[in-house]
PDB file of N, CA and C in Angstrom:
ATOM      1  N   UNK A   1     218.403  37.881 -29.967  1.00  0.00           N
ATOM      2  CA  UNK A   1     217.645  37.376 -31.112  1.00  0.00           C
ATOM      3  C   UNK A   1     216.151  37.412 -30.783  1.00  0.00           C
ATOM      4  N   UNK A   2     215.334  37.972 -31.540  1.00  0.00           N
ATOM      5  CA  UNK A   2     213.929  37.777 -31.812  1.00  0.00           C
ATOM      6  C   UNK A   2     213.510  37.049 -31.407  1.00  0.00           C
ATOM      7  N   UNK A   3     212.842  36.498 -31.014  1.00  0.00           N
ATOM      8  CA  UNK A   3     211.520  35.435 -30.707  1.00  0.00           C
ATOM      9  C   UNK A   3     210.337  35.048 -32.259  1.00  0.00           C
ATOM     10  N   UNK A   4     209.711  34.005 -32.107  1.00  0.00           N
ATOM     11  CA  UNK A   4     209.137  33.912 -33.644  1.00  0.00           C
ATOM     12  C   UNK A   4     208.008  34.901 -33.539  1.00  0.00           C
ATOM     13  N   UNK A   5     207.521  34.639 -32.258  1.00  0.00           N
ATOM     14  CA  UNK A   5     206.252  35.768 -32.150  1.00  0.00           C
ATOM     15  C   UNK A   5     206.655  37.665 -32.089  1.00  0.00           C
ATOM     16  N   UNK A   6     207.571  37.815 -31.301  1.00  0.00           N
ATOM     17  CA  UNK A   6     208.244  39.028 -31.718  1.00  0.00           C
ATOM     18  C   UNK A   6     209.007  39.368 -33.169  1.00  0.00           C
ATOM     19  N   UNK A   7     209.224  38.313 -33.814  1.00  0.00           N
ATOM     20  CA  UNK A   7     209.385  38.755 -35.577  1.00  0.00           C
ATOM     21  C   UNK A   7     207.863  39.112 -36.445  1.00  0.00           C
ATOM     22  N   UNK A   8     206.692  38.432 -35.503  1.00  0.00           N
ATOM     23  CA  UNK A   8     205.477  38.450 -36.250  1.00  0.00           C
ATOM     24  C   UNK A   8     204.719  39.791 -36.141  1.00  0.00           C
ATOM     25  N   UNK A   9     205.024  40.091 -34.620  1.00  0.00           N
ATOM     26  CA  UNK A   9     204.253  41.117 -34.455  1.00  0.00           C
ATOM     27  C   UNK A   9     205.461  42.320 -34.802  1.00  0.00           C
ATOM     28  N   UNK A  10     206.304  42.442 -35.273  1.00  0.00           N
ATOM     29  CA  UNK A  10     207.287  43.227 -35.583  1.00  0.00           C
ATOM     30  C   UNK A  10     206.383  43.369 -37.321  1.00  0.00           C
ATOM     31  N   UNK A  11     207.012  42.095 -37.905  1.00  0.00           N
ATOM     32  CA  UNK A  11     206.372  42.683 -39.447  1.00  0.00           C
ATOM     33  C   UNK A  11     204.755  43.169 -39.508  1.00  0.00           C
ATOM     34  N   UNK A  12     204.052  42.612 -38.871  1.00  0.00           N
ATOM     35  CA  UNK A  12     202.500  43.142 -39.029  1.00  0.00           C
ATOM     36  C   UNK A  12     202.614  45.012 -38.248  1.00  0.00           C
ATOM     37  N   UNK A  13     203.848  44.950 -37.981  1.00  0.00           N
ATOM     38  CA  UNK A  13     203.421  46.519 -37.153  1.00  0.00           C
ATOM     39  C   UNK A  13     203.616  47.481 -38.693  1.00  0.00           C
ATOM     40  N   UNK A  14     203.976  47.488 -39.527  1.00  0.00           N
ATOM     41  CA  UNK A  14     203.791  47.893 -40.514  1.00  0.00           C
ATOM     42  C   UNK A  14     202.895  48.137 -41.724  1.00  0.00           C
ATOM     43  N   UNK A  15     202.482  48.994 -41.970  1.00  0.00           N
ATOM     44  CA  UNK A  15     201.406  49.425 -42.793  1.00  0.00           C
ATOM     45  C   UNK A  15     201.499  48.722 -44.234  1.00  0.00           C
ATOM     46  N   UNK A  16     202.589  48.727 -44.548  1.00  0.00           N
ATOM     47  CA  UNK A  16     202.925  48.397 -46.089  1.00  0.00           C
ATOM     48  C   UNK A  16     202.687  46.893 -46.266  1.00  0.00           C
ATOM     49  N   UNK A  17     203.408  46.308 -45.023  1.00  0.00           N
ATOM     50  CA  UNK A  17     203.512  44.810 -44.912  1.00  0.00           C
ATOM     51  C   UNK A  17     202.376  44.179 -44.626  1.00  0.00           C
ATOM     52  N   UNK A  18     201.342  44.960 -44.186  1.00  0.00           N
ATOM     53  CA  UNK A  18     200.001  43.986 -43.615  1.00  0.00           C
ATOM     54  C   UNK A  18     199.205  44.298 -44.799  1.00  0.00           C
ATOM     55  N   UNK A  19     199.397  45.278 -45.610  1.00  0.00           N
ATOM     56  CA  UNK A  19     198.602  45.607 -47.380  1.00  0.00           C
ATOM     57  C   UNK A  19     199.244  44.705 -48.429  1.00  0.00           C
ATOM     58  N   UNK A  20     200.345  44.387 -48.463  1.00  0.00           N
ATOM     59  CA  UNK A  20     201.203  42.972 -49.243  1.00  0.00           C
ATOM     60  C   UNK A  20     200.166  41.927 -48.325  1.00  0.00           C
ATOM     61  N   UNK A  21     200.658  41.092 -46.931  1.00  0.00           N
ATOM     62  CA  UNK A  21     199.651  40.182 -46.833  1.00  0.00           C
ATOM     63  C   UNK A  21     197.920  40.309 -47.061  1.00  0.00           C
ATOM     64  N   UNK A  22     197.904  40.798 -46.725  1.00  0.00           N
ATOM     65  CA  UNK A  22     196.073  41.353 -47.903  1.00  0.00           C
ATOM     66  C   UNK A  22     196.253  40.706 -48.950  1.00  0.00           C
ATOM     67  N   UNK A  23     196.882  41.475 -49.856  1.00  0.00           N
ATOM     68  CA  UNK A  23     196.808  40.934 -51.202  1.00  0.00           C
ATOM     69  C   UNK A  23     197.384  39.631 -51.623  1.00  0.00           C
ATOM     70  N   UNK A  24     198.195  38.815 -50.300  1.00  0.00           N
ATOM     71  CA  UNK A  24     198.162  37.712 -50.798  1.00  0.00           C
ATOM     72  C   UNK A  24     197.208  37.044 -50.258  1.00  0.00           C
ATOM     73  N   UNK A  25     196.683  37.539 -49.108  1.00  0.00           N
ATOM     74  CA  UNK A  25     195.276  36.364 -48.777  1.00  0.00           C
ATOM     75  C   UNK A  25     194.482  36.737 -50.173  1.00  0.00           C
ATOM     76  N   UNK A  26     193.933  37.446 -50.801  1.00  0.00           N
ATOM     77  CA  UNK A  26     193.106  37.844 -52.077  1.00  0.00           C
ATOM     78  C   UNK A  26     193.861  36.279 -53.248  1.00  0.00           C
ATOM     79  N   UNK A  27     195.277  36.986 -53.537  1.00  0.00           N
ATOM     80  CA  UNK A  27     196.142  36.375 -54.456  1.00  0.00           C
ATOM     81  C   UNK A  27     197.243  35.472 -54.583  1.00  0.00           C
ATOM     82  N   UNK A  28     196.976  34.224 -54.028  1.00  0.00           N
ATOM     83  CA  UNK A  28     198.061  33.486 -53.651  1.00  0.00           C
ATOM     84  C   UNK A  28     198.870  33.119 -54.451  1.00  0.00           C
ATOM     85  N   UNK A  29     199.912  33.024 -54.992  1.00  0.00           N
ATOM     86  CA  UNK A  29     200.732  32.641 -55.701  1.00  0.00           C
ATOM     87  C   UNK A  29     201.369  33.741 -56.833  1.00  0.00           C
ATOM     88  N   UNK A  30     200.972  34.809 -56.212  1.00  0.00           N
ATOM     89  CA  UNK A  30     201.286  36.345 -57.132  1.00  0.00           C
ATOM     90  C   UNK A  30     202.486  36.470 -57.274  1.00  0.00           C
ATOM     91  N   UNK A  31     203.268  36.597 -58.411  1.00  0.00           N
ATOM     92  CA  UNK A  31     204.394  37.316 -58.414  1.00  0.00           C
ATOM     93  C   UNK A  31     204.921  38.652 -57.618  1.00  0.00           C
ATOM     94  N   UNK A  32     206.197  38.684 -57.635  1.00  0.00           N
ATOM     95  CA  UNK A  32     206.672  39.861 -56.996  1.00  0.00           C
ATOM     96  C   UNK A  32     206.305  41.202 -57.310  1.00  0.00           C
ATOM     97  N   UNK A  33     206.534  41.165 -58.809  1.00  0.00           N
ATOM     98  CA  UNK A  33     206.198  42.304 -59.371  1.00  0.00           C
ATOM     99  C   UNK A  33     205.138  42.588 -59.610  1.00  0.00           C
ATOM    100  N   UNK A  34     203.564  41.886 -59.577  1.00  0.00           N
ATOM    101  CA  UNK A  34     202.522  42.358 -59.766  1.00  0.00           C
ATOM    102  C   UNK A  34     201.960  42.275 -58.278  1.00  0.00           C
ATOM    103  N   UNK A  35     202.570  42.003 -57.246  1.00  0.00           N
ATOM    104  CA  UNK A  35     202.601  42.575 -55.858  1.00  0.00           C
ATOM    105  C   UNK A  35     202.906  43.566 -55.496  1.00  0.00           C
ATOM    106  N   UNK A  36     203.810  44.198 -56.141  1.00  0.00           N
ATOM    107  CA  UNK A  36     204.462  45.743 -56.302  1.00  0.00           C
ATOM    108  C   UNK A  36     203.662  46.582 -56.823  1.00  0.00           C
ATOM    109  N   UNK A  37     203.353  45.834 -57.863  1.00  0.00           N
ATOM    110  CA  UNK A  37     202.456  46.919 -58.900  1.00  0.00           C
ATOM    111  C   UNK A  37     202.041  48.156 -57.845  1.00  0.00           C
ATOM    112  N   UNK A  38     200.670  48.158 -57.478  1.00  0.00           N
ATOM    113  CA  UNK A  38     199.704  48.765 -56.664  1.00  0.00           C
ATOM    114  C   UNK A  38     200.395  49.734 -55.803  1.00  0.00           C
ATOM    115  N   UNK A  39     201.743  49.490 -54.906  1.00  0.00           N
ATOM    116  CA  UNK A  39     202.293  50.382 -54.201  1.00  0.00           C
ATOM    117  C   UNK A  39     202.767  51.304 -54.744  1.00  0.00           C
ATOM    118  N   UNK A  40     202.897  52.620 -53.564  1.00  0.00           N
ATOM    119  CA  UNK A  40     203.272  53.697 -54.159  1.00  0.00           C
ATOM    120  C   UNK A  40     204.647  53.434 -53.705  1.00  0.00           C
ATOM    121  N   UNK A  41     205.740  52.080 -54.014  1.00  0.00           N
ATOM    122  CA  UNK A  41     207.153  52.567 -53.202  1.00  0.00           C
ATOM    123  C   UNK A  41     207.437  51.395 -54.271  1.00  0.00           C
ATOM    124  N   UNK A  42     209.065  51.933 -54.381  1.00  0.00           N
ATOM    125  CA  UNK A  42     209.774  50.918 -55.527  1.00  0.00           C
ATOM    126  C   UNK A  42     209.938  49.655 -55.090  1.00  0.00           C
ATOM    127  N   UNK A  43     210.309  48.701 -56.492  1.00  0.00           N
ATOM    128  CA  UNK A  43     210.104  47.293 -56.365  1.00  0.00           C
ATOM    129  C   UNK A  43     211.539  46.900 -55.251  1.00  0.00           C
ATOM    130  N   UNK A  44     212.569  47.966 -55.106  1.00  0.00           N
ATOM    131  CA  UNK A  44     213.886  47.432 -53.685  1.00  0.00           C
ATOM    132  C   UNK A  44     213.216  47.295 -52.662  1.00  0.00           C
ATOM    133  N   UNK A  45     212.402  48.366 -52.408  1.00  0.00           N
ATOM    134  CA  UNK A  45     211.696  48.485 -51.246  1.00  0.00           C
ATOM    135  C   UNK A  45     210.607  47.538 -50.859  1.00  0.00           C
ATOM    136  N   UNK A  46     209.994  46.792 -51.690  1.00  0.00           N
ATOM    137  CA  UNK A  46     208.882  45.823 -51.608  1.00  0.00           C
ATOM    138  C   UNK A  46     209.164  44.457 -51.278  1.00  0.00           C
ATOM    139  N   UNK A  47     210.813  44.488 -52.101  1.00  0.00           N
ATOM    140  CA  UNK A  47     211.595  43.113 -51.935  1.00  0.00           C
ATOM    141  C   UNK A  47     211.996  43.079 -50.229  1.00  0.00           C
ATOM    142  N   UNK A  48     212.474  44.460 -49.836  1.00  0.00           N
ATOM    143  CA  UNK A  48     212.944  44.470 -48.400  1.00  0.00           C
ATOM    144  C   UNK A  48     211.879  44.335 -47.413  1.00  0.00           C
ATOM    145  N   UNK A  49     210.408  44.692 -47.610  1.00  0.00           N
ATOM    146  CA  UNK A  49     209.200  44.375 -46.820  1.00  0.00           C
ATOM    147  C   UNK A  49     208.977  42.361 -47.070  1.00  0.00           C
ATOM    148  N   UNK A  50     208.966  42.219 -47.982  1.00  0.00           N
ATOM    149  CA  UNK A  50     209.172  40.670 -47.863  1.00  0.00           C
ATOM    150  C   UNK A  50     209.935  39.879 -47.231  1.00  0.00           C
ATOM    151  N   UNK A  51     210.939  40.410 -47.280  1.00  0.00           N
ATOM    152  CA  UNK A  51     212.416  40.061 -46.581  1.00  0.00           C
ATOM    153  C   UNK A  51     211.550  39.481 -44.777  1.00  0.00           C
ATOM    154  N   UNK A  52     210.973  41.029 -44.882  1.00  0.00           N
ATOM    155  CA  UNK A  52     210.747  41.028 -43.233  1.00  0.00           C
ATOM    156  C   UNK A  52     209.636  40.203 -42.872  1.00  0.00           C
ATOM    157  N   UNK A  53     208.967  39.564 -43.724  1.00  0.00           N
ATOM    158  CA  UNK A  53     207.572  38.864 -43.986  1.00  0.00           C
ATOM    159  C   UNK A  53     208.212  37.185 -43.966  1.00  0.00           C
ATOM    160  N   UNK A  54     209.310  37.021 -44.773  1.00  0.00           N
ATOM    161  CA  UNK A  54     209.598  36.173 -44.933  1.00  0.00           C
ATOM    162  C   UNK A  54     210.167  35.357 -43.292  1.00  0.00           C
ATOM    163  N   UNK A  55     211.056  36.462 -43.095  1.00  0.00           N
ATOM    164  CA  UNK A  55     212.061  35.954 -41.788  1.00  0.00           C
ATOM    165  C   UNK A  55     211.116  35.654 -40.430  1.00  0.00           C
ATOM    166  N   UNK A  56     209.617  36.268 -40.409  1.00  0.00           N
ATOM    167  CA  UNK A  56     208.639  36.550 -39.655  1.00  0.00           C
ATOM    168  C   UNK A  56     208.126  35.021 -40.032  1.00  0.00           C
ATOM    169  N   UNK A  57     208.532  34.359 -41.319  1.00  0.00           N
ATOM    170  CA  UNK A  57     207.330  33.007 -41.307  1.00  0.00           C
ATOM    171  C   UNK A  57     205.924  33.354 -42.478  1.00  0.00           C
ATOM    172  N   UNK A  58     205.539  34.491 -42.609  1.00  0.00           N
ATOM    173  CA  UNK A  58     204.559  34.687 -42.700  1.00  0.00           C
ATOM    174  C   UNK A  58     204.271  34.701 -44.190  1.00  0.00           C
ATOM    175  N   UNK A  59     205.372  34.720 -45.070  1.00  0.00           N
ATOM    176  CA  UNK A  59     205.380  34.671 -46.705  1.00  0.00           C
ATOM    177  C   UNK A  59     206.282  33.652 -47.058  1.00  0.00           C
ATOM    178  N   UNK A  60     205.719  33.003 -47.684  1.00  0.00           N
ATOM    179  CA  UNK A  60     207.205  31.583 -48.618  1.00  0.00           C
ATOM    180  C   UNK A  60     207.234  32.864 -50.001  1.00  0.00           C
ATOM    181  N   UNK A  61     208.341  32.313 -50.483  1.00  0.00           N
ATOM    182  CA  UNK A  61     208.693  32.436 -52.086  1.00  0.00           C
ATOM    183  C   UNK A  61     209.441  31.444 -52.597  1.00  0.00           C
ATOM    184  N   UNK A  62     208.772  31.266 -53.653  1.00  0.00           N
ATOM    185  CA  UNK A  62     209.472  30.001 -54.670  1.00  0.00           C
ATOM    186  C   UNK A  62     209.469  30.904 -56.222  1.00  0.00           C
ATOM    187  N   UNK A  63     210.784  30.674 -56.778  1.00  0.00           N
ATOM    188  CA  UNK A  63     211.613  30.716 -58.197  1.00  0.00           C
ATOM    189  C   UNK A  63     211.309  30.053 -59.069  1.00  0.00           C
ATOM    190  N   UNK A  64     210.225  30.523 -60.038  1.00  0.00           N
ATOM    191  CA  UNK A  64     210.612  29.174 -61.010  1.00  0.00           C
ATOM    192  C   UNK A  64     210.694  30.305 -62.342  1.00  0.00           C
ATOM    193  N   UNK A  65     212.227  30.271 -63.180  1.00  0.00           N
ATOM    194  CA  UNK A  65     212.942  30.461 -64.021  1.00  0.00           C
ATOM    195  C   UNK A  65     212.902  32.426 -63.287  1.00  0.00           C
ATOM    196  N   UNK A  66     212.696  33.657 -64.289  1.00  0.00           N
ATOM    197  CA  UNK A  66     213.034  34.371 -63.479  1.00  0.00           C
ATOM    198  C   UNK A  66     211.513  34.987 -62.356  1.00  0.00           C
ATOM    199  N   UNK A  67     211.078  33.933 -62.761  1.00  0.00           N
ATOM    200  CA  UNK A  67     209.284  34.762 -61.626  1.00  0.00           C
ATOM    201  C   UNK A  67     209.524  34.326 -60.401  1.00  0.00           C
ATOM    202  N   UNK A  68     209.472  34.953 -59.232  1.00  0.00           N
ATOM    203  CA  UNK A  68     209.917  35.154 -58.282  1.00  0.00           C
ATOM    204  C   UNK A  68     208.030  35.097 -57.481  1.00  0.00           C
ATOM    205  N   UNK A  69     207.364  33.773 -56.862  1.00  0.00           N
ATOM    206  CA  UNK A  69     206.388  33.916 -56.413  1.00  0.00           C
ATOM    207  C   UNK A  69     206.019  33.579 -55.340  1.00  0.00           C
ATOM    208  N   UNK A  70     204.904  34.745 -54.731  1.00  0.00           N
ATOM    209  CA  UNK A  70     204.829  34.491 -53.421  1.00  0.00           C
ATOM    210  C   UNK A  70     202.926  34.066 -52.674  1.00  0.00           C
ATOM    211  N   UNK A  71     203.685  33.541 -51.507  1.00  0.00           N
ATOM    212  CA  UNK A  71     202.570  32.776 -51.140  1.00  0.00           C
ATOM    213  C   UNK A  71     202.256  33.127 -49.574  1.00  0.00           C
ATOM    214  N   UNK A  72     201.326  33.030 -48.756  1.00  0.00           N
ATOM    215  CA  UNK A  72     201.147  33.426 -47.573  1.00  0.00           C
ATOM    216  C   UNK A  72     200.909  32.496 -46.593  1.00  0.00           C
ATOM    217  N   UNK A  73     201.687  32.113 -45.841  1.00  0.00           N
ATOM    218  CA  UNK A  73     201.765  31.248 -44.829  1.00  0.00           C
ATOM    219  C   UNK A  73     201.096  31.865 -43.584  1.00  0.00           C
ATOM    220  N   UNK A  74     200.083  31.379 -42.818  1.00  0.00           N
ATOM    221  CA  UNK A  74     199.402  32.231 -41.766  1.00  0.00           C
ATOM    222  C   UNK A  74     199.657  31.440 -40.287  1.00  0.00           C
ATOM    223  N   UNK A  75     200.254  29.932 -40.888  1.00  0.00           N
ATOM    224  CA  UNK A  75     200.479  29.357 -39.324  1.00  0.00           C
ATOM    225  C   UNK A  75     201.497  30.462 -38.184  1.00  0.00           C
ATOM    226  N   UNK A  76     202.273  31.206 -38.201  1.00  0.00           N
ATOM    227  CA  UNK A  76     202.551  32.323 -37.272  1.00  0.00           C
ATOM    228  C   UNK A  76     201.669  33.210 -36.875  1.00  0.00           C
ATOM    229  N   UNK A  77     200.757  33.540 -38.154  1.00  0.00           N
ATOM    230  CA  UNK A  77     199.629  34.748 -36.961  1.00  0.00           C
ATOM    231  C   UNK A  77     198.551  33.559 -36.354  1.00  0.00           C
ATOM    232  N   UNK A  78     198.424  32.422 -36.441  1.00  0.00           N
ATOM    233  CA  UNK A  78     198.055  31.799 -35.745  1.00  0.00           C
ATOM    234  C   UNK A  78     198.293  31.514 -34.175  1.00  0.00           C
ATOM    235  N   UNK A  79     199.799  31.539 -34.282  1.00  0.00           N
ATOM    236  CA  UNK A  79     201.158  31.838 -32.400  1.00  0.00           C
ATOM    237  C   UNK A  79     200.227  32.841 -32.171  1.00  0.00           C
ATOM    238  N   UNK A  80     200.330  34.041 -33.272  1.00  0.00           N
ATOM    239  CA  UNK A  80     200.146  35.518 -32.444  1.00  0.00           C
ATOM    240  C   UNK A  80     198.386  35.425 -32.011  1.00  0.00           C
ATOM    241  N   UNK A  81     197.139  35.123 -32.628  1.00  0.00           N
ATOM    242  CA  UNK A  81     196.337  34.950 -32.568  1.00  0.00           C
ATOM    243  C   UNK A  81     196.190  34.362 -30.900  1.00  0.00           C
ATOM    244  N   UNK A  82     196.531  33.263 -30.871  1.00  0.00           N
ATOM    245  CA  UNK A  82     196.768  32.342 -29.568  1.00  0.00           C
ATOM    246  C   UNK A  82     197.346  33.443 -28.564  1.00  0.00           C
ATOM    247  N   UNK A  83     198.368  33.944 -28.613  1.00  0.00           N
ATOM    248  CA  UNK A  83     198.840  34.993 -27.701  1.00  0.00           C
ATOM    249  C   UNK A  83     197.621  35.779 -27.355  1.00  0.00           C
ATOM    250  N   UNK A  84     197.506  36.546 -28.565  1.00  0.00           N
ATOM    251  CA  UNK A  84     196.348  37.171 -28.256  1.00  0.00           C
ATOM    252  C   UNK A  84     195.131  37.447 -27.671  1.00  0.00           C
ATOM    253  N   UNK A  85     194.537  35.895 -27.514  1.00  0.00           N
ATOM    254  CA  UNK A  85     193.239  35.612 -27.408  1.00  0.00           C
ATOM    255  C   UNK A  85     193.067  35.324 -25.700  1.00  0.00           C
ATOM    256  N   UNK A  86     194.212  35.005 -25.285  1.00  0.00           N
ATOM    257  CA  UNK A  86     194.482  35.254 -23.528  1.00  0.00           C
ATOM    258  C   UNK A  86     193.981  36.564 -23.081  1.00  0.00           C
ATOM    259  N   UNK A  87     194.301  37.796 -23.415  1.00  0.00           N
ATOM    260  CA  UNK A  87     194.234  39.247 -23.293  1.00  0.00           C
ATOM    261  C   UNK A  87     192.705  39.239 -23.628  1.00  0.00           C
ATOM    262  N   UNK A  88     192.216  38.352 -24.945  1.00  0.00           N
ATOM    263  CA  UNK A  88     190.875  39.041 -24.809  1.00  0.00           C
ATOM    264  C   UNK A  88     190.228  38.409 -24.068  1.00  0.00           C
ATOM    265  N   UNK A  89     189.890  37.367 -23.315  1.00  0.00           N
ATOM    266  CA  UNK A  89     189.331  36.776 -22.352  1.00  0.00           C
ATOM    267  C   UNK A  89     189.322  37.457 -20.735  1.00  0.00           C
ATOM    268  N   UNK A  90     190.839  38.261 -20.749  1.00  0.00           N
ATOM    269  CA  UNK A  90     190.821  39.245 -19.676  1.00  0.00           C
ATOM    270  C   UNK A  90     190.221  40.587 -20.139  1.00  0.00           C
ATOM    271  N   UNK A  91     190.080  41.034 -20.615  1.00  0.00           N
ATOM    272  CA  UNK A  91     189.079  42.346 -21.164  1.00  0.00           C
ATOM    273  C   UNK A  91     187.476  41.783 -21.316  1.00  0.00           C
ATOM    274  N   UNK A  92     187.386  40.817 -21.977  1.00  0.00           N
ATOM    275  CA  UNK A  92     185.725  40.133 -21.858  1.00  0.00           C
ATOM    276  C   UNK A  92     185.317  40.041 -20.680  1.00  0.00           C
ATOM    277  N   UNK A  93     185.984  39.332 -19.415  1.00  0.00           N
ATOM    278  CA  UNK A  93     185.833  38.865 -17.819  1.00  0.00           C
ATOM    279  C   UNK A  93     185.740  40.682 -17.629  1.00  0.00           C
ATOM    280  N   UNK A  94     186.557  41.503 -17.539  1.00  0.00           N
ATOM    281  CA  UNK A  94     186.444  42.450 -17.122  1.00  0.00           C
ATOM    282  C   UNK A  94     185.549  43.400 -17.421  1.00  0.00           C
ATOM    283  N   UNK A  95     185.210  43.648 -18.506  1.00  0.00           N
ATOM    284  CA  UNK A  95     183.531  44.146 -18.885  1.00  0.00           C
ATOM    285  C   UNK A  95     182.432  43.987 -18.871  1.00  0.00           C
ATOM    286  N   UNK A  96     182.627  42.690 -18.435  1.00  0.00           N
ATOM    287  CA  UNK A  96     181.241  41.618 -17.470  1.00  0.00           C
ATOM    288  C   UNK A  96     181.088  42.366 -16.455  1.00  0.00           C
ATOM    289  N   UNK A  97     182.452  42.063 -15.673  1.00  0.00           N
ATOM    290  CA  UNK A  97     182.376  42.399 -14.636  1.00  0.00           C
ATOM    291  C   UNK A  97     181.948  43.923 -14.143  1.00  0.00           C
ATOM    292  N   UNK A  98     182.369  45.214 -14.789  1.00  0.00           N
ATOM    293  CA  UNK A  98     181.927  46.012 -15.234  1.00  0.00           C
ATOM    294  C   UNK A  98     180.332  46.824 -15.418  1.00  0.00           C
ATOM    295  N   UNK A  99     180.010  45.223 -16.331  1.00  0.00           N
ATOM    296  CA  UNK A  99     178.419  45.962 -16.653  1.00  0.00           C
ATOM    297  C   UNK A  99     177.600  45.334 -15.698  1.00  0.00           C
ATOM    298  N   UNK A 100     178.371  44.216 -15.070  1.00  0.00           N
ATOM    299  CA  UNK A 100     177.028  43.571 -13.703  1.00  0.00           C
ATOM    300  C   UNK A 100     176.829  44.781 -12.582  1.00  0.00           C
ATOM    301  N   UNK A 101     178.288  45.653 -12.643  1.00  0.00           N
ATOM    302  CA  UNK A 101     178.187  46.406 -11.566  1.00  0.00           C
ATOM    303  C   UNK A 101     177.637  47.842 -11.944  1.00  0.00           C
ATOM    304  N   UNK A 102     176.924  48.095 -12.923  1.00  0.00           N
ATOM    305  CA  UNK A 102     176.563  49.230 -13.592  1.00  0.00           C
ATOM    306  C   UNK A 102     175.365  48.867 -13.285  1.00  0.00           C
ATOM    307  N   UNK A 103     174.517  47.106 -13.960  1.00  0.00           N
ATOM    308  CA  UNK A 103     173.250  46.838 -13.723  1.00  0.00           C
ATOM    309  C   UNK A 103     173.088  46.875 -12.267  1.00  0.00           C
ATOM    310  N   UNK A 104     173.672  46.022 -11.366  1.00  0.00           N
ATOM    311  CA  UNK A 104     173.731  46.640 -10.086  1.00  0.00           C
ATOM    312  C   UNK A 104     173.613  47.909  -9.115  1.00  0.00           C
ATOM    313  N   UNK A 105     174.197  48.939  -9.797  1.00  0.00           N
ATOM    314  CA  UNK A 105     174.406  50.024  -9.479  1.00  0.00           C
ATOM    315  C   UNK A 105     172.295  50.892  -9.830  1.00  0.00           C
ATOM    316  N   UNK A 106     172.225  50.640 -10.827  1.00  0.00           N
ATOM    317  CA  UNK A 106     171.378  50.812 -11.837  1.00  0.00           C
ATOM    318  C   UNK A 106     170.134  50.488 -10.715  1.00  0.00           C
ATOM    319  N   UNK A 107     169.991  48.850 -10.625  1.00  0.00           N
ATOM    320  CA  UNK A 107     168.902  48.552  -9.302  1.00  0.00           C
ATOM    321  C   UNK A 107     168.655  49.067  -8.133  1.00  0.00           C
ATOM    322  N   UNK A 108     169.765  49.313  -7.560  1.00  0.00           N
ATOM    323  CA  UNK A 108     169.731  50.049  -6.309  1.00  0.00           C
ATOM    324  C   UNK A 108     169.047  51.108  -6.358  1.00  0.00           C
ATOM    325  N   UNK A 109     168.615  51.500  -7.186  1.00  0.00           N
ATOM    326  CA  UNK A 109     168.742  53.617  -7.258  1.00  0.00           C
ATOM    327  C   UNK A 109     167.312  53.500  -7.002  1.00  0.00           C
TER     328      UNK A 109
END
């Protein structure tokens, strides 16, 4: 079984799925179908990218009569964010480190 952070970075690895969350950071509370609209891929296929959005944390949907609407929950790319931000602190330290030894290099000459 998945991990929550390996469901997150699973759905964001997708092109389609990170252009749906776009448009719900823009449009919160958008229906399904005028979430669809814009894509070039049918409304099965849009429902099944949600699916994967959903199980990831990263989209709620709520029903009310047949409108089907969705909303964007970001506390998970928040996990991934946090994950993330370890790695960039080791690439920042390391390009320091890097350019002291370039300016260094640089003085000597």
């Amino acid at each position: 079984m998945a991990s929550p952070l390996d469901r997150v970075f699973g759905a964001l690895a997708d092109p389609t799925r990170r252009a749906l969350l776009a448009r719900l950071e823009a449009e919160d509370g958008i229906s399904v179908s005028e979430l669809a609209r814009p894509l070039p891929i049918s409304l099965p296929a849009v429902m099944k990218h949600l699916d994967v959005l959903e199980e990831a944390g990263l989209v709620a949907r709520r029903k009310t009569g047949r409108v089907v609407a969705c909303r964007l929950t970001a506390a998970p790319m928040e996990d991934a964010m946090a994950w993330l931000s370890r790695y960039q602190r080791f690439w920042s330290e390391s390009l320091d480190r890097l350019a002291a030894a370039v300016e260094q290099q640089e003085s000597d000459r």
